[in-house]
Protein backbone atom coordinates (compact mmCIF):
# COMPACT_ATOMS: atom_id res chain seq x y z
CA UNK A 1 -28.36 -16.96 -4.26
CA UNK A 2 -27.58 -16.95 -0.61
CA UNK A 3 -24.35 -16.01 -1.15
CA UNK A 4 -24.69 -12.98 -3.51
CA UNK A 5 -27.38 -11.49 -0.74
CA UNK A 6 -24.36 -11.92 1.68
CA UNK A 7 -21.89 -10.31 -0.55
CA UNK A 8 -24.43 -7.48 -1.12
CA UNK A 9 -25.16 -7.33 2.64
CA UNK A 10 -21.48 -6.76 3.13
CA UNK A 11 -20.99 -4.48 0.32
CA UNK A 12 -23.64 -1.86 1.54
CA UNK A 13 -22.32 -2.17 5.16
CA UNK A 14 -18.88 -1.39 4.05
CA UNK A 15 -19.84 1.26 1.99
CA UNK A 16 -22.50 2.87 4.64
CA UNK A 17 -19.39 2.86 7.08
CA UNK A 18 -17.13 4.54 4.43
CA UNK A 19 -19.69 7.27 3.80
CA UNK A 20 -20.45 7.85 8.02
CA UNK A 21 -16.07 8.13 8.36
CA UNK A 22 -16.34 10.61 5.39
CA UNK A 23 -19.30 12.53 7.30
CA UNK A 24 -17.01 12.72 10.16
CA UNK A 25 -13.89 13.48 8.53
CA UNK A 26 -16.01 16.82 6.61
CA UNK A 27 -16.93 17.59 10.07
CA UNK A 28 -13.71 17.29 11.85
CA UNK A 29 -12.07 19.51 8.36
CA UNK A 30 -14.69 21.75 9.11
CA UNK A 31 -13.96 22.02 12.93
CA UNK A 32 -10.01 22.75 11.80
CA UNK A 33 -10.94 25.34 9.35
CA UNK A 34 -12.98 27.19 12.33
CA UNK A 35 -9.82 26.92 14.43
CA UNK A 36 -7.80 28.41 11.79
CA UNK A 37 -9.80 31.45 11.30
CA UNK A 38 -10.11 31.27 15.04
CA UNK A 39 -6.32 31.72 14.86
CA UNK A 40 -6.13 34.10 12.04
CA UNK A 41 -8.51 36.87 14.18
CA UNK A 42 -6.28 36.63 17.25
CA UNK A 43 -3.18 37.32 14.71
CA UNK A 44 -1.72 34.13 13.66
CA UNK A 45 -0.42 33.43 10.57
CA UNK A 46 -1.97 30.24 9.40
CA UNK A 47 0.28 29.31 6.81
CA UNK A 48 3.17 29.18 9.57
CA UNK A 49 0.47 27.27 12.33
CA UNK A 50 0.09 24.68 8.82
CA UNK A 51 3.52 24.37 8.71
CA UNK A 52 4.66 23.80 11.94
CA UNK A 53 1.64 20.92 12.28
CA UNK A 54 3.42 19.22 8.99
CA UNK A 55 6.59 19.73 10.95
CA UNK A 56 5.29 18.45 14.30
CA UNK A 57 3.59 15.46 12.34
CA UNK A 58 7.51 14.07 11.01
CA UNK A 59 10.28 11.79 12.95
CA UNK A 60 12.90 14.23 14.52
CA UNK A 61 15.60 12.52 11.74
CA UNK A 62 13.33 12.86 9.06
CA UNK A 63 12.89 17.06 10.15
CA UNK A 64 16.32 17.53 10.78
CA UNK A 65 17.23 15.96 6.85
CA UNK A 66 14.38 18.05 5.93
CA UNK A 67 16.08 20.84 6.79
CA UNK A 68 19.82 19.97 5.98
CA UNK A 69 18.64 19.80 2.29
CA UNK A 70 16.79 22.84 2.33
CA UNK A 71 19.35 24.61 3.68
CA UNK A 72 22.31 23.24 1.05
CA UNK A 73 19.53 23.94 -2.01
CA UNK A 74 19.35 27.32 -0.78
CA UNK A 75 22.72 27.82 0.09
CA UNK A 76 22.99 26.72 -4.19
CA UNK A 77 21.10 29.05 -5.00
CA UNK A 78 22.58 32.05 -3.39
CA UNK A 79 19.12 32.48 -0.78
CA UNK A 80 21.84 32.03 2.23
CA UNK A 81 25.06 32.32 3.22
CA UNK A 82 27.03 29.12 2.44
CA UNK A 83 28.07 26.66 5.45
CA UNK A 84 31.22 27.01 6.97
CA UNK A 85 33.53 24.24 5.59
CA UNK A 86 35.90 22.91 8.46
């Protein structure tokens, strides 16, 4: 019996800490969204600001593939001018 009040003490503490880090994490969402709009009335674009924090967020390899491949798939389909073959 001892045991399952343990398990059940643990269970509710893990569960009370899940929902004060999703608390926080609605706050901290809510704090970005105000900095967006913040953003947006001084005349940013927020869809470039959300890209370039996806881009700032990967590996410098991992951007520059990123951007090798979207490059050659829009070189396919006629978007850009093809690269220069040596």
């Amino acid at each position: 019996m001892a045991e399952d009040s343990v398990a059940q003490d643990q269970l509710r503490a893990f569960i009370e800490r899940i929902e004060r880090m999703e608390e926080e994490k609605a706050a901290i969402a809510a704090d970005i969204k105000e900095i967006y709009a913040e953003a947006k009335g001084n005349g940013f674009d927020t869809k470039i600001l959300r890209k370039i924090v996806a881009i700032r967020k990967q590996d410098a390899n991992e951007r520059m593939e990123q951007e090798a491949l979207l490059e050659l798939y829009m070189s396919a389909l006629g978007m850009v001018a093809a690269p220069d073959e040596d």
